[in-house]
Structure formats: structure tokens, C-alpha cells
Protein backbone atom coordinates (compact mmCIF):
# COMPACT_ATOMS: atom_id res chain seq x y z
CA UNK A 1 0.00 0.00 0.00
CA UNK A 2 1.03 4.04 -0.36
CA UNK A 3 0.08 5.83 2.78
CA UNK A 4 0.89 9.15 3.68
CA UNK A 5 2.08 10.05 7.06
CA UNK A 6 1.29 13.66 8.83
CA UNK A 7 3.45 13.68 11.73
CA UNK A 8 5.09 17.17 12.43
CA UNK A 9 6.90 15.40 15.18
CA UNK A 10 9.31 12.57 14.07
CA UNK A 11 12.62 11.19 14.70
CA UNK A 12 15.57 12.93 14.90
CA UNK A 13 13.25 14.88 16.72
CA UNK A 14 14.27 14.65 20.53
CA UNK A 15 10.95 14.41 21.98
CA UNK A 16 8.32 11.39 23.43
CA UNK A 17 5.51 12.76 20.47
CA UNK A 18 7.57 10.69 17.86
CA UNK A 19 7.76 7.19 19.65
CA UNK A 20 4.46 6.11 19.24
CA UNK A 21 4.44 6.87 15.28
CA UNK A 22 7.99 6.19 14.49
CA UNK A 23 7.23 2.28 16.15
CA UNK A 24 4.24 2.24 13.78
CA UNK A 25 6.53 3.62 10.84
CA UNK A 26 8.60 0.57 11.84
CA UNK A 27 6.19 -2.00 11.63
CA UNK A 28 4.33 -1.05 8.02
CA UNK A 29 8.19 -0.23 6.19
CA UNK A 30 8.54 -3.87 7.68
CA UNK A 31 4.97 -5.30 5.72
CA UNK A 32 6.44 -4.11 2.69
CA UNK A 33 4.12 -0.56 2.44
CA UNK A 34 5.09 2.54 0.78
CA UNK A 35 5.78 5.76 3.26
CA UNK A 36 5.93 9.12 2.43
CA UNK A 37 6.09 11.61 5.29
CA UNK A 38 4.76 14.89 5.71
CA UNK A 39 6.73 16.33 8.81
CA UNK A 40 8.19 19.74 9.96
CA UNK A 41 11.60 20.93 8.94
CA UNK A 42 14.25 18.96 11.08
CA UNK A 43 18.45 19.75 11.66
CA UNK A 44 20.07 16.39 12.32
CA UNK A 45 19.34 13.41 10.18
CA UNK A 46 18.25 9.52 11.97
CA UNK A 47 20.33 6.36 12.63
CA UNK A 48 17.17 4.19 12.45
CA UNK A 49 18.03 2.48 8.96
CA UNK A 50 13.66 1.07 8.33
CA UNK A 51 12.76 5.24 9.15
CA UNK A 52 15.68 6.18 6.97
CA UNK A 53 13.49 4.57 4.09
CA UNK A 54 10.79 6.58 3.97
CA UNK A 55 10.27 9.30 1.46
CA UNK A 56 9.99 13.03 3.45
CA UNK A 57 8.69 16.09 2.67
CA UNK A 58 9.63 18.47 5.38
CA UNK A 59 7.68 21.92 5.93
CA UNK A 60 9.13 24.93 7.45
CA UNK A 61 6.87 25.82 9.62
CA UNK A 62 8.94 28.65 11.29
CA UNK A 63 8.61 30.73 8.08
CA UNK A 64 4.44 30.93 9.72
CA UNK A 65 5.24 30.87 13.47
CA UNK A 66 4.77 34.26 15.46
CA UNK A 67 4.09 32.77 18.40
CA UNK A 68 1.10 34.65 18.31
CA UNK A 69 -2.82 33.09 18.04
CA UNK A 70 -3.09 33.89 14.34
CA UNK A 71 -0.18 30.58 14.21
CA UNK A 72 -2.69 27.71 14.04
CA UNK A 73 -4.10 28.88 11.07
CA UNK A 74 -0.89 30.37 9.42
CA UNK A 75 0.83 26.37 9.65
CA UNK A 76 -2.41 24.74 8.69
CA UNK A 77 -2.52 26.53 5.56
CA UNK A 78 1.03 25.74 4.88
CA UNK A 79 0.54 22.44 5.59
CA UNK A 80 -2.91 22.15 3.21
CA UNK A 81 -0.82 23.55 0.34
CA UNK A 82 2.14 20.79 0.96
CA UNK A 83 -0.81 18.13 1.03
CA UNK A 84 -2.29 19.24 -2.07
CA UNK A 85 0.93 19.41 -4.26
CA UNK A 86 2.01 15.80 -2.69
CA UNK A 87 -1.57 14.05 -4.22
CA UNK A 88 -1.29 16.32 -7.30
CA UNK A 89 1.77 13.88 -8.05
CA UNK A 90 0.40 11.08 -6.55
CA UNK A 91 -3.07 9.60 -5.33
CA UNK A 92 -2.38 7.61 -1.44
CA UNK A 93 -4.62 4.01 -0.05
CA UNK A 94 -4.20 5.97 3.45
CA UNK A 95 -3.63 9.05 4.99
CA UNK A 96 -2.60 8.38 8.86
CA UNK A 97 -2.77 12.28 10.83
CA UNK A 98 -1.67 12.39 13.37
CA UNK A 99 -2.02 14.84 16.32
CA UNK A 100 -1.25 16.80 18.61
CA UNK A 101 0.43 19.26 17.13
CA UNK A 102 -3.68 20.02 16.07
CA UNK A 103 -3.06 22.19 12.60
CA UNK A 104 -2.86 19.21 11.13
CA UNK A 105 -6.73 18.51 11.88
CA UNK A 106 -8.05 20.48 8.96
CA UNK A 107 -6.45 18.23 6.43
CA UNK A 108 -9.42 15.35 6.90
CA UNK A 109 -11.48 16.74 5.13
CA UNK A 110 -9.02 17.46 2.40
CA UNK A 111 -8.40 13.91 2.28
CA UNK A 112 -11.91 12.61 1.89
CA UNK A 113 -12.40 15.35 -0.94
CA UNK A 114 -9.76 13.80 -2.63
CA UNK A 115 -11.52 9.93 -2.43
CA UNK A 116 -8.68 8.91 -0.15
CA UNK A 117 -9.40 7.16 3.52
CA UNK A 118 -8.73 8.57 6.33
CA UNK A 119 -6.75 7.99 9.69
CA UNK A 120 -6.61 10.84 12.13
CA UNK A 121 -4.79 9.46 15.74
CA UNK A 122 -5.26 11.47 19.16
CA UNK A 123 -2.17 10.93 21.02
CA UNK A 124 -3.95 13.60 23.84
CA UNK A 125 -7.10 15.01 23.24
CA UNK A 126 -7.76 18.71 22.30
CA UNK A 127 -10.77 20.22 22.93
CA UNK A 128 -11.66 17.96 25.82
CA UNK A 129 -8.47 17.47 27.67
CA UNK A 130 -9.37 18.42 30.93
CA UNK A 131 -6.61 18.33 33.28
CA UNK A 132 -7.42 20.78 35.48
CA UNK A 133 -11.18 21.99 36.06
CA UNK A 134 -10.63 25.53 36.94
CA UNK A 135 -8.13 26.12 33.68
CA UNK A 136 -10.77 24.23 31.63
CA UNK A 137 -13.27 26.36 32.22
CA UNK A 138 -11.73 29.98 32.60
CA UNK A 139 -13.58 32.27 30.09
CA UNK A 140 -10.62 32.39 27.27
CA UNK A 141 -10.03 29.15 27.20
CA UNK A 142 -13.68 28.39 26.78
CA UNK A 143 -13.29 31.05 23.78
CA UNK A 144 -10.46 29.12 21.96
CA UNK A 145 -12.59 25.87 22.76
CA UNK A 146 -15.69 27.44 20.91
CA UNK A 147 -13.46 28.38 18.22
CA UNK A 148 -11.79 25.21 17.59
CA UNK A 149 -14.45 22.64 18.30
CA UNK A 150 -15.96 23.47 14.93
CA UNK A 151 -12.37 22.28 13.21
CA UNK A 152 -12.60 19.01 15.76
CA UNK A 153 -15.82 18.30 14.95
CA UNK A 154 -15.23 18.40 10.98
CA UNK A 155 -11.91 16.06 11.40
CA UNK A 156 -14.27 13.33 13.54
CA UNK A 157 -16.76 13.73 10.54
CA UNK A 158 -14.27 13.27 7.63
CA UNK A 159 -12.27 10.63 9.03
CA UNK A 160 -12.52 7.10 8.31
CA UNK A 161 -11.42 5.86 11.98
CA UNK A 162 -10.32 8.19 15.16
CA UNK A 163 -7.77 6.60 17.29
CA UNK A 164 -6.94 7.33 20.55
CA UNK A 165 -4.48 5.67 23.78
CA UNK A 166 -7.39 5.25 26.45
CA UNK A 167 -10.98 3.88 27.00
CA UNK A 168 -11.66 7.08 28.75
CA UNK A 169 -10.56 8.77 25.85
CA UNK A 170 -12.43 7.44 23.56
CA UNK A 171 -15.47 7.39 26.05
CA UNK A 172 -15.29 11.56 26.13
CA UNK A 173 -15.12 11.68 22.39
CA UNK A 174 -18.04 8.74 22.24
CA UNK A 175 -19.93 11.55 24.62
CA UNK A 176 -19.04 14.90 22.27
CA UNK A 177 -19.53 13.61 18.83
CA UNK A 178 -22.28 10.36 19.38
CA UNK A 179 -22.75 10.49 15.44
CA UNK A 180 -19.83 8.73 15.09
CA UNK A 181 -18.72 6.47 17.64
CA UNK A 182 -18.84 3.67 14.66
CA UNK A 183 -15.32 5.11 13.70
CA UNK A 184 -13.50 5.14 17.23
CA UNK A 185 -11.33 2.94 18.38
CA UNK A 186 -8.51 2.47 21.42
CA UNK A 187 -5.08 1.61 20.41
CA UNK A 188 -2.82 1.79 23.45
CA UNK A 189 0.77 3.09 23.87
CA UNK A 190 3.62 0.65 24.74
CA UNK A 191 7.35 0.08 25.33
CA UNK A 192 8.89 -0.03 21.86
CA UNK A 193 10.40 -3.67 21.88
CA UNK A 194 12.11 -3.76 18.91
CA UNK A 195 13.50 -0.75 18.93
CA UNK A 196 15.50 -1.68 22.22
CA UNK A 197 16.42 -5.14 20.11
CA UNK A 198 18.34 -3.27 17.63
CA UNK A 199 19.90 -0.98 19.81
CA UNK A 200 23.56 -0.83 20.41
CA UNK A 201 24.22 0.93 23.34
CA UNK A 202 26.55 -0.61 25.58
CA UNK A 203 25.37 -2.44 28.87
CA UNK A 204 25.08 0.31 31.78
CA UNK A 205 27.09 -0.09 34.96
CA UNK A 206 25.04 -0.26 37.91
CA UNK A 207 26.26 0.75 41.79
CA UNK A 208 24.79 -1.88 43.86
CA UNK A 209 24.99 -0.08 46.84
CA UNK A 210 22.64 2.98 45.42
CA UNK A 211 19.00 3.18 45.98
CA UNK A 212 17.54 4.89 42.93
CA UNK A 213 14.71 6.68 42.67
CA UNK A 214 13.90 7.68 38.69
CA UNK A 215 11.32 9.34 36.71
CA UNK A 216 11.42 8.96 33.38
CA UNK A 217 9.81 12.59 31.52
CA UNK A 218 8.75 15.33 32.99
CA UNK A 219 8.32 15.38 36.94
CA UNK A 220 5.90 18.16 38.12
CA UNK A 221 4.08 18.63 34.51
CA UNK A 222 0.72 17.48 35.79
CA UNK A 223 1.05 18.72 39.16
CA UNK A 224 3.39 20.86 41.06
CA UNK A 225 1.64 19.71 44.75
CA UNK A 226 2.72 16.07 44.05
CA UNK A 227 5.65 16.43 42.99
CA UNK A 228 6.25 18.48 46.17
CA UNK A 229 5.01 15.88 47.97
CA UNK A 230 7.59 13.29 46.16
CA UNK A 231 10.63 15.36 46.99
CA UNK A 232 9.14 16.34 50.81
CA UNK A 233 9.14 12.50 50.91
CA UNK A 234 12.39 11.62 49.42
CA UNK A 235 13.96 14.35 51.56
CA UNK A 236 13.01 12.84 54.63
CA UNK A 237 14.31 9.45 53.23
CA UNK A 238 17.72 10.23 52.38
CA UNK A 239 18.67 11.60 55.81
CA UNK A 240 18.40 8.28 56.57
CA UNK A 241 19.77 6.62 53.16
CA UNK A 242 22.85 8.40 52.54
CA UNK A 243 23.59 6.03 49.47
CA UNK A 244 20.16 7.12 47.61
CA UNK A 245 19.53 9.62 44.64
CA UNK A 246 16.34 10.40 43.05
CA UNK A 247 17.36 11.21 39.14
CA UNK A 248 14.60 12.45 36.46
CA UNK A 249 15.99 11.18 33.09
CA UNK A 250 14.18 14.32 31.11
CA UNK A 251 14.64 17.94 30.96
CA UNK A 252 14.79 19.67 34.38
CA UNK A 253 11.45 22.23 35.17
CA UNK A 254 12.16 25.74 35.94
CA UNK A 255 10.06 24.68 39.45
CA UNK A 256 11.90 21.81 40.55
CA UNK A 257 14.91 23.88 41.49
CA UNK A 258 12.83 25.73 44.28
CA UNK A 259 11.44 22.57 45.48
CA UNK A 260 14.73 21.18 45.93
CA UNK A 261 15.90 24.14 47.96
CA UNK A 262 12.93 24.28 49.67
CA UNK A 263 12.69 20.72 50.91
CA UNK A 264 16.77 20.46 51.52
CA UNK A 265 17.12 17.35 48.78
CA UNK A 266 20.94 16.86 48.78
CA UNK A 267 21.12 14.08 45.76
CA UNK A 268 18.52 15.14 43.46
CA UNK A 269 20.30 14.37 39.85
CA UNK A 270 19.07 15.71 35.99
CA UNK A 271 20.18 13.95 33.21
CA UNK A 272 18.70 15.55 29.84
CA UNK A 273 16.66 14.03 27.52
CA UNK A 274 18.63 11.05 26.01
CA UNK A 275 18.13 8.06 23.51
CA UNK A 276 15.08 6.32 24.64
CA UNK A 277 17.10 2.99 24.56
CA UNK A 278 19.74 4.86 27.00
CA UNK A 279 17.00 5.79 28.88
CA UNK A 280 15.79 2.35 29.35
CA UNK A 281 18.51 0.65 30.54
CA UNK A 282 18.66 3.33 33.11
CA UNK A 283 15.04 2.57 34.35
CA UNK A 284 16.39 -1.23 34.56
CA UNK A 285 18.81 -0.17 36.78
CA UNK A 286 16.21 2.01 39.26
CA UNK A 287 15.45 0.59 42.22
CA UNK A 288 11.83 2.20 41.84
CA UNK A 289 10.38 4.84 39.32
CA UNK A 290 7.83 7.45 39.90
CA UNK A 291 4.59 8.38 38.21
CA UNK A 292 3.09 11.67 38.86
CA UNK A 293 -0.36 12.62 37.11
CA UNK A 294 -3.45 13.77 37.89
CA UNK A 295 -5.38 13.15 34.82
CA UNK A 296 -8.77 11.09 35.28
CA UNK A 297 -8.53 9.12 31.98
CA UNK A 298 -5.08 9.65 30.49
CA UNK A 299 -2.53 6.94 30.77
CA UNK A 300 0.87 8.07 29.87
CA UNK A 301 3.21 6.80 27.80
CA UNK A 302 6.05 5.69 30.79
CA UNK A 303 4.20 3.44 32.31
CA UNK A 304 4.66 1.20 29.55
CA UNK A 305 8.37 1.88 29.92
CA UNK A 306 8.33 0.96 33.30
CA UNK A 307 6.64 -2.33 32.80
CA UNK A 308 9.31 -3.29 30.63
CA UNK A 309 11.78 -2.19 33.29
CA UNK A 310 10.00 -4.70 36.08
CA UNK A 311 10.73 -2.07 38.68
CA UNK A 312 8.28 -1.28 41.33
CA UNK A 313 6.32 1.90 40.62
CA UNK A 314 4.87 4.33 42.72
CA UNK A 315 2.10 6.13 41.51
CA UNK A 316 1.47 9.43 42.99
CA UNK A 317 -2.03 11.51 42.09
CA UNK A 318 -5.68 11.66 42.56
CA UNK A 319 -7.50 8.35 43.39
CA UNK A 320 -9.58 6.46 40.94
CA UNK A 321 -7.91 7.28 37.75
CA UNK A 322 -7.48 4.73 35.03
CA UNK A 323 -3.69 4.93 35.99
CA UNK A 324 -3.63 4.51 39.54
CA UNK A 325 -5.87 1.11 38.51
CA UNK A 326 -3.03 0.32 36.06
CA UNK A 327 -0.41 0.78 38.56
CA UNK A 328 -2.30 -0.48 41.49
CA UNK A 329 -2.97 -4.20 39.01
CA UNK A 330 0.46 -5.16 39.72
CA UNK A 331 1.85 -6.68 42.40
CA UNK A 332 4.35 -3.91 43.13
CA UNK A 333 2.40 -1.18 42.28
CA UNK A 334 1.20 1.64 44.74
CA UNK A 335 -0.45 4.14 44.97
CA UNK A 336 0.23 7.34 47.65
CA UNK A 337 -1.32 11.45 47.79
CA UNK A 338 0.77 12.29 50.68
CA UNK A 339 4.32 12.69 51.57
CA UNK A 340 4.07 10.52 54.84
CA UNK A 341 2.95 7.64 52.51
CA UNK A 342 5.38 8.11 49.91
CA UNK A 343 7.91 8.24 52.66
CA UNK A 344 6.49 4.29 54.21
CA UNK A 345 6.52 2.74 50.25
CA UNK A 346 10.08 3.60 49.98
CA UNK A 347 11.00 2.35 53.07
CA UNK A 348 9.22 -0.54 52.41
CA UNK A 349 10.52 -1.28 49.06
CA UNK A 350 14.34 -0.62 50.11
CA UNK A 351 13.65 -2.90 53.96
CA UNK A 352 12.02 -5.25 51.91
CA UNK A 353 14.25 -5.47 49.43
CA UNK A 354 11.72 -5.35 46.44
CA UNK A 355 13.16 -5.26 43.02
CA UNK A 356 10.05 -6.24 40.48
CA UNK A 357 6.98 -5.09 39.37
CA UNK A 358 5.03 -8.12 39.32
CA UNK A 359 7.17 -11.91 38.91
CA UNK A 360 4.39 -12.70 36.67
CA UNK A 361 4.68 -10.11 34.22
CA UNK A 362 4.22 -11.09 30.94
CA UNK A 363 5.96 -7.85 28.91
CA UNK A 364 4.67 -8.53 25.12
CA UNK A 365 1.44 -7.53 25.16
CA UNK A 366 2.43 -3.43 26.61
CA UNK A 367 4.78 -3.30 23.80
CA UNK A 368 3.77 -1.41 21.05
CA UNK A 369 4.65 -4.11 18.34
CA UNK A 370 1.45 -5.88 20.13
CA UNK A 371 -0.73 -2.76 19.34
CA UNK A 372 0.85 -2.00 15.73
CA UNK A 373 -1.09 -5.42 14.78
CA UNK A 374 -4.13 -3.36 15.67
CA UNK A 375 -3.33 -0.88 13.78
CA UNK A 376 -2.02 -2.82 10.77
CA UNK A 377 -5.25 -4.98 10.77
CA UNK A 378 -7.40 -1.17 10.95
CA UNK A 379 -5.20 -0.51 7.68
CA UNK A 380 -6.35 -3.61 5.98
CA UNK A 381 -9.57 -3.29 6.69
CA UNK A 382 -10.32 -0.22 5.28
């Protein structure tokens, strides 16, 4: 098959927006399927020989970009006008768009004008990502909501199937636009397996003697008041673990730094963002990793990193969201809102010496080779 692939973000782009499509990228290069990309201007060029095969046409979107609200539209034009002189050469089975970045919503309908099907995949919501109630409903945010829905609502129409990463997801989307909850369907994130197959870092080193506690991403994205609660916590522990460190693999927040000062953590460590398979082995070397979110529905993308780590997670956010159930499934998984009870899991895990997730883990089916299948097979059957 030919499909064309909208993805602004994609490798060497140092960011987690390009995992999930550069595995899928993977997978249909691999079933013998024609790619041509459709992706913002890049520096830097990819080692991954299977991506390296796929035809790109990059856009320079910084030629539109004020930084100013006028943007959205600015780079969706650009974007229409690089869509239309790609099928003016040639006429695609597919077109997979994906998003967020959103100005790549308006192109649905462009493709179903053009007798072409029509893949548009939600890595977060837009209009109806509600992380925090009082932000979601402020009066100019419920302007840009009302002015954007109307673009939403005209990509759910046009497309052939909408994909998103959650049941809850695709339940709030199921709720907004009923009309066409024929077309929706839940493909979940994972750990890209195959990726960490071919890789050749070397083997880490590991200190025996450290107790590491790691987050893998951001660490106070979703909520500053856990994440103060994680390092009130941790300070407390290390006063009595003098061979700990809590390290965030992932570029630092401006507001960690005034936690850390404010809370007296001695062995807080930042390593940048790094090569996911880097990254990995790290995690495997963690003595426990940390999940901080407060989204009711979302389930983010490291947890499936973790899994394939086998470390024991602790989960730290409201109760009763689909991820504290994920974490809390496993038989090292907890769950804490306070600092006193972060405080008791790590002393737990370190007395108790605790180094898995769950002995019965069976990795393969978090990986995202298990959900490319579903995505192949959505392919094929349209």
C-alpha cells in the first residue's frame, strides 16, 4: 500500500511525540508498504536504517510561526498547500494524521475530498483534555474551545477511523460527537520492543549499593503539589539513606529547582533528555520509578516503559484514575497522595528489598509491536 504520514513530530526529533508513530513507521516499512512523510523541517538526520526509508517532505513551519494566536491557522494553511501538491503527483490508499500538534486537523477533510481514507490518531485530546477543572473552564479558554471545536468536529466527521491511547478517551469523544462512535477505536501506547532489540548501546554499569529513585519525563508537569510531595518524601528518606539519589531522566522544570531548595534534597540528579534505549537501561537499573499525574482518563506513555523495566512503581495523584488502577494491578504497584505515605513505600521497598513489578509479568502484550497489529489490521480493513 502508499500511505501518507502527517506527523510534524518525528525522529531525529528529541521528543516522546515521535515514539508512538515512528514504532508504527517501523512495523508497516517492515509489511512491505510505501511511506511518504509529511513532517516539519528537522536539523540532524536519523540512525534508524527502516525510518531512513521513507520518502519526506519536510515543511518549514517557522517561516508561519509568530508565536502569536493567528499561528494555528498560518501552519495549517502551509501544511494544506504541501498536502495538495504531494496528491497532485500522486493519489495515497491511506492518509494516517496524526495529532497533537492540532493544525494538522483540517487536512481530513481534504483527504476525503480527494476519495482517499482517512486515519486521524489522538495521542492527547484537544478540545476535551481536561486536566485541570478551573483552567478548563476559565472564560478564554472556553473562547479558543468554541473556536476550535468546529475544526474538531469536521476532522471526527471526515475521518474514516479516530484513534486514541485510552478507554476514557475514547469514552469523552463517544460523549461529544455520538454520530460517530462507529469510527472510534482504542489503540494503546507501549514500550517499543524492537527498537530496544536493535539498539547498540553498551550495557550500563550499575552501583549496587545505590537506591535509585527515577522518573522517566517530565516530573511536576501534571502537578506541582505532588511532585512536592515526592521530593518532601524523598527528603526525609535520604537523611536516613545516605547512598540514595532520586534522578529524572528528562529535561529539568524551571520549578523543581525551588522545590529542591525548599525541601533540603541533597542528591537530586538531571540527566537531559537522552536516547530512549539509554534511557531504558537506566530505568532497569532504578530501584523504583515514579509516576506523577493527575489526569482522570489519560494513561501516559512511561508506564509502559516501566513495565518493561520490572521495577516497582509508585504512583502518585488523585485516586480512581485509570492509571492509579493500572499501577495499582500489579503486584508492586502503589499508589500514595501524601508525603508521609510516599515516605512508608520507599522504606518498604528498600527494607524489603523489592526489586520487580510483578514476577508474573508477561511484557509482550504493553509493547507497542502488540498494538501495531491493531493498527495494521485497521489498515487492511479499510
Amino acid at each position: 500500500m502508499k500511505i501518507l504520514i502527517v506527523s510534524p513530530y518525528f525522529p531525529p526529533d528529541e521528543s516522546v511525540a515521535v515514539v508512538r508513530i515512528a514504532s508504527l513507521c517501523r512495523m508497516l516499512v517492515a509489511e512491505g508498504n510505501f511511506l511518504t512523510l509529511l513532517t516539519n523541517k528537522k536539523t540532524g538526520t536519523t540512525n534508524d536504517n527502516d525510518l531512513k526509508r521513507i520518502r519526506k517532505i519536510e515543511v518549514d513551519i517557522n517561516k508561519f510561526s509568530t508565536n502569536k494566536s493567528g499561528d494555528f491557522n498560518r501552519i495549517a494553511n502551509v501544511y494544506k498547500n504541501e498536502f495538495l501538491k504531494c496528491i497532485k503527483k500522486e493519489k495515497f490508499d491511506i492518509v494516517l494524521i496524526t495529532c497533537g500538534p492540532y493544525y494538522t486537523v483540517p487536512l481530513c477533510k481534504l483527504v476525503k475530498q480527494h476519495a482517499m481514507k482517512c486515519i486521524i490518531d489522538f495521542r492527547d485530546l484537544w478540545i476535551f483534555d481536561i486536566r485541570n477543572i478551573k483552567d478548563f473552564f476559565r472564560p478564554l479558554n472556553i473562547l479558543r474551545k468554541l473556536y476550535f471545536y468546529p475544526k474538531e468536529y469536521e476532522a471526527v466527521k471526515y475521518a474514516d477511523r479516530v484513534i486514541t491511547v485510552t478507554p476514557g478517551w475514547k469514552h469523552i469523544l463517544e460523549l461529544q460527537y455520538p454520530a460517530f462512535k462507529k469510527k472510534m477505536r482504542v489503540i494503546y501506547n507501549g514500550f517499543d520492543g524492537e527498537y530496544l532489540m536493535k539498539s547498540k548501546e553498551a550495557e550500563l554499569q550499575n552501583d549496587e549499593q545505590e537506591f535509585k529513585v527515577v522518573t522517566f519525563g517530565k516530573l511536576a508537569y501534571y502537578s506541582e503539589k505532588y511532585a512536592s510531595e515526592l521530593l518532601k518524601a524523598y527528603a526525609k528518606f535520604e537523611k536516613q539513606n545516605n547512598n540514595s539519589k532520586i534522578i529524572q531522566l528528562g529535561t529539568k522544570e524551571k520549578n523543581i529547582e525551588n522545590m529542591i531548595k525548599s525541601y533540603s534534597v541533597n542528591s537530586f540528579v538531571n540527566e537531559p533528555f537522552q536516547d530512549y534505549a539509554t534511557g531504558i537501561r537506566k530505568l532497569q537499573k532504578a530501584n523504583v520509578c515514579i509516576l506523577i499525574d493527575i489526569r482522570k482518563h489519560a494513561i501516559g506513555t512511561k508506564i509502559y516503559d516501566y513495565i518493561y523495566a520490572n521495577k516497582p512503581i509508585i504512583y502518585i495523584g488523585k485516586k480512581n484514575t485509570y492509571l492509579e488502577k493500572m499501577v495499582t494491578s500489579f503486584e508492586n504497584g502503589f499508589s500514595c497522595q501524601s508525603s508521609s505515605e510516599i515516605y512508608k513505600i520507599l522504606c518498604n521497598i528498600k527494607g524489603n528489598s523489592i526489586c520487580y513489578l510483578d514476577k508474573n509479568l508477561v511484557k509482550e502484550k504493553y509493547s507497542r509491536e502488540y498494538q501495531n497489529k491493531m493498527y495494521l489490521n485497521i489498515i487492511k480493513e479499510l
